[in-house]
C-alpha atoms as a PDB file:
ATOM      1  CA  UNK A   1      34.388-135.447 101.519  1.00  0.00           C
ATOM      2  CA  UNK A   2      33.019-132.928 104.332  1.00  0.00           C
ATOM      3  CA  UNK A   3      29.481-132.037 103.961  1.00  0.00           C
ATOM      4  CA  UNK A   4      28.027-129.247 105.984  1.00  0.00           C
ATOM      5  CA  UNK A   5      24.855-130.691 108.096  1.00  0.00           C
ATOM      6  CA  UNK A   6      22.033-128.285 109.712  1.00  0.00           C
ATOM      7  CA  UNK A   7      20.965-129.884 113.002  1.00  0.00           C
ATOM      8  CA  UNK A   8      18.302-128.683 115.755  1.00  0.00           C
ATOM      9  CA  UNK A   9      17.805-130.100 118.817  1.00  0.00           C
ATOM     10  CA  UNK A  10      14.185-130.555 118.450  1.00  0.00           C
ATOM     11  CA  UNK A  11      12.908-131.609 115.062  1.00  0.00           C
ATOM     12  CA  UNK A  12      12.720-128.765 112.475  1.00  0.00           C
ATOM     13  CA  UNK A  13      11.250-128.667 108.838  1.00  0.00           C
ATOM     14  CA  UNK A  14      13.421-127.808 106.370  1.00  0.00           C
ATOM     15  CA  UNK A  15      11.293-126.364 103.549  1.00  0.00           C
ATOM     16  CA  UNK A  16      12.192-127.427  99.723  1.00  0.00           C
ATOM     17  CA  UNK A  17      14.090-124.215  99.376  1.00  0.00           C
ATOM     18  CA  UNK A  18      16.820-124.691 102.234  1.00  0.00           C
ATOM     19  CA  UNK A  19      17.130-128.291 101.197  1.00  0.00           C
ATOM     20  CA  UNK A  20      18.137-127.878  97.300  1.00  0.00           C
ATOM     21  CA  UNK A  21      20.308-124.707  98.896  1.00  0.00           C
ATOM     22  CA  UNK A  22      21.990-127.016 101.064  1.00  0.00           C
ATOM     23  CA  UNK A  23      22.618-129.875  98.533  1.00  0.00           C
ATOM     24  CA  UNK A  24      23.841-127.125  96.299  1.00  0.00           C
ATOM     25  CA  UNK A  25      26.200-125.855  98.542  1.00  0.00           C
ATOM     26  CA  UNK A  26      27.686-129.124  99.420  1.00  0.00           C
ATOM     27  CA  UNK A  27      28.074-130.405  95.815  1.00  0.00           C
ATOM     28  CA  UNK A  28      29.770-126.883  95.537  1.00  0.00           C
ATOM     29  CA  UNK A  29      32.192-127.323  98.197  1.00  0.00           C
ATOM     30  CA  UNK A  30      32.836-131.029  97.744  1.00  0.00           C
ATOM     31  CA  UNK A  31      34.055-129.976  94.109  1.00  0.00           C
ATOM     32  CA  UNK A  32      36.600-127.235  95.261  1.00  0.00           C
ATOM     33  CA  UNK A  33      37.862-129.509  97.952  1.00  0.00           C
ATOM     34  CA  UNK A  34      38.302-132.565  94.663  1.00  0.00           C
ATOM     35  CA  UNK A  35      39.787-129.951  92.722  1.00  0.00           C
ATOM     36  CA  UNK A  36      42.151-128.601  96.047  1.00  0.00           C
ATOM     37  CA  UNK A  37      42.781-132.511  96.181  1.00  0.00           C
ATOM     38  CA  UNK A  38      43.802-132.923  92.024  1.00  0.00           C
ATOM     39  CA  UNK A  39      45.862-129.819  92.108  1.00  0.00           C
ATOM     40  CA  UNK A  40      48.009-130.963  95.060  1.00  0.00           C
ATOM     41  CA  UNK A  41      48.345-134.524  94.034  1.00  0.00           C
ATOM     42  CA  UNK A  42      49.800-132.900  90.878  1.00  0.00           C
ATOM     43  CA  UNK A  43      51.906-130.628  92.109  1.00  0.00           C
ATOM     44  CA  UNK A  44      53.870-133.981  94.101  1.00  0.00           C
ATOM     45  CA  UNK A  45      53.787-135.744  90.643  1.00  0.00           C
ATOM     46  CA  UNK A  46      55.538-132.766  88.598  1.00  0.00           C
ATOM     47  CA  UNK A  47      58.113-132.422  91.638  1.00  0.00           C
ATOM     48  CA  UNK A  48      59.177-135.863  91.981  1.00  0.00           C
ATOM     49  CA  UNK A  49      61.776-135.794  89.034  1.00  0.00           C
ATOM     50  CA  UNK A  50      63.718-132.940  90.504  1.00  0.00           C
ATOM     51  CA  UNK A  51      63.628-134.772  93.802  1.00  0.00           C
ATOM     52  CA  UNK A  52      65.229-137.761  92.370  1.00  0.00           C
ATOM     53  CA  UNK A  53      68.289-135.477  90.826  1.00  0.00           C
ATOM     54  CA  UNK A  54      69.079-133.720  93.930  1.00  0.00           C
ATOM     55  CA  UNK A  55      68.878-137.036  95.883  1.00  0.00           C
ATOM     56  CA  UNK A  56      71.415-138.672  93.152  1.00  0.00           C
ATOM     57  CA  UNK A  57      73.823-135.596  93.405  1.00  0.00           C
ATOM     58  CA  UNK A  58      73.330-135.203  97.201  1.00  0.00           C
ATOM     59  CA  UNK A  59      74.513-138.978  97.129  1.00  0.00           C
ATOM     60  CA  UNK A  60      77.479-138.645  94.661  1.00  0.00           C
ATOM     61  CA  UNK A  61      78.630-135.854  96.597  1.00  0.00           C
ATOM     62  CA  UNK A  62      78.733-137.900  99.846  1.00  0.00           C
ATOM     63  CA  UNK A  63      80.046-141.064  97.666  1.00  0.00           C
ATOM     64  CA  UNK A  64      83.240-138.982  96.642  1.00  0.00           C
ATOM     65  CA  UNK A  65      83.424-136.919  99.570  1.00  0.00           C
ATOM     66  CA  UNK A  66      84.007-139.882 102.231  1.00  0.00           C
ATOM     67  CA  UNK A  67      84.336-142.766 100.222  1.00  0.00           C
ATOM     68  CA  UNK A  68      80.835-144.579 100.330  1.00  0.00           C
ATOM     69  CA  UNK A  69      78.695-147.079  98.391  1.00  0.00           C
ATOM     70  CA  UNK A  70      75.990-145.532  97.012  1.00  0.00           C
ATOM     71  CA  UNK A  71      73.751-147.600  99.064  1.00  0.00           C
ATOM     72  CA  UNK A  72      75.469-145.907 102.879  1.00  0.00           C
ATOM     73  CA  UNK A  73      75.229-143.039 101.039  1.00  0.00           C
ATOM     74  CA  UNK A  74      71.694-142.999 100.458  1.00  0.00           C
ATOM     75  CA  UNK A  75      70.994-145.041 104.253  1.00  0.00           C
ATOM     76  CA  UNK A  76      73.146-142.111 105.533  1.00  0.00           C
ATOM     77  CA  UNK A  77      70.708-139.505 103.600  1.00  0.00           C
ATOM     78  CA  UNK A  78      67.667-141.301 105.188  1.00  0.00           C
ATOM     79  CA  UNK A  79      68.935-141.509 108.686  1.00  0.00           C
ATOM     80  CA  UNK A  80      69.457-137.559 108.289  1.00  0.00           C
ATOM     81  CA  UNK A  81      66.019-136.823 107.474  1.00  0.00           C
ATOM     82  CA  UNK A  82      64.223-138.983 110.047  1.00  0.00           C
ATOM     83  CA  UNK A  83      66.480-138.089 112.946  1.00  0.00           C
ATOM     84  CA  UNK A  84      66.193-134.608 111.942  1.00  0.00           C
ATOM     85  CA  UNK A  85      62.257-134.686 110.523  1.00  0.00           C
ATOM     86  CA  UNK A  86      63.299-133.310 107.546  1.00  0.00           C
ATOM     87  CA  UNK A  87      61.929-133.965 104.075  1.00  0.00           C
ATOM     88  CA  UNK A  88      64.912-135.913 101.983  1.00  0.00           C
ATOM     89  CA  UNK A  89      64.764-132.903  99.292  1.00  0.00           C
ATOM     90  CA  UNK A  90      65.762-130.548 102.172  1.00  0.00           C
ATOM     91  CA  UNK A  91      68.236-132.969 103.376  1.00  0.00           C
ATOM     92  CA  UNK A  92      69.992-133.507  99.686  1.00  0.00           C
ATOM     93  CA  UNK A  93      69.958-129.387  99.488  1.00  0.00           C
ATOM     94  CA  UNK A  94      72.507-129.322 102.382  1.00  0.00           C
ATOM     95  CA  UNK A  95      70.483-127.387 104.401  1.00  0.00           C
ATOM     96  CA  UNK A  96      72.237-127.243 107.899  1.00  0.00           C
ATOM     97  CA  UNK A  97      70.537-129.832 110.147  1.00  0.00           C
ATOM     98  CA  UNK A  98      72.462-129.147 113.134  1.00  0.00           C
ATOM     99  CA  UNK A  99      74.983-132.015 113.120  1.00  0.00           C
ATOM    100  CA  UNK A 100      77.424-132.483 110.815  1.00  0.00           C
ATOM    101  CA  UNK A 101      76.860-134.361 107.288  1.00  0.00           C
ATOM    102  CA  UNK A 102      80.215-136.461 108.111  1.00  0.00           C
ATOM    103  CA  UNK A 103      78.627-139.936 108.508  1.00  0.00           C
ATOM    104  CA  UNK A 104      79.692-141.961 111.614  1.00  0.00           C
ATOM    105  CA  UNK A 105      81.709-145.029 111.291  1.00  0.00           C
END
């Protein structure tokens, strides 16, 4: 968790005021940035199911289409997305990653 820190180059008092300010602040800011952290997290979560369908269809498509195991199907999926740095969701979409989808023998 960041914390904001007040530093002077030669020694400073803080008075009781700008300290309990400060500590407010940062327990204020460390809370959003917990909160930023839970929302994301749960955003992945509640997107993972849909992932997994478009990753089986993507796959049966390619299964029917040439002819593959489901297993070179799926290694042909991941290949995709690495050499293309693509997320496997966009890769299972279709979207055009330059090459063709065919995969090589």
């Amino acid at each position: 968790m960041a914390l904001p820190t007040m530093q002077h180059r030669l020694p400073y008092p803080h008075t009781s005021v700008k300290i309990k300010l400060l500590s407010t602040i940062s327990y204020l800011v460390g809370a959003e940035l917990e909160r930023d952290s839970i929302e994301t997290e749960n955003l992945q979560i509640s997107d993972r199911p849909e992932t997994q369908k478009l990753l089986d269809r993507a796959k049966s498509v390619l299964q029917r289409a040439f002819q593959l195991y489901e297993e070179e199907a799926y290694r042909h999926m991941r290949r995709e997305s690495r050499q293309h740095r693509k997320a496997m969701r966009e890769v299972s979409t279709g979207k055009p990653c330059g090459k063709s989808l065919r995969p090589s023998d």
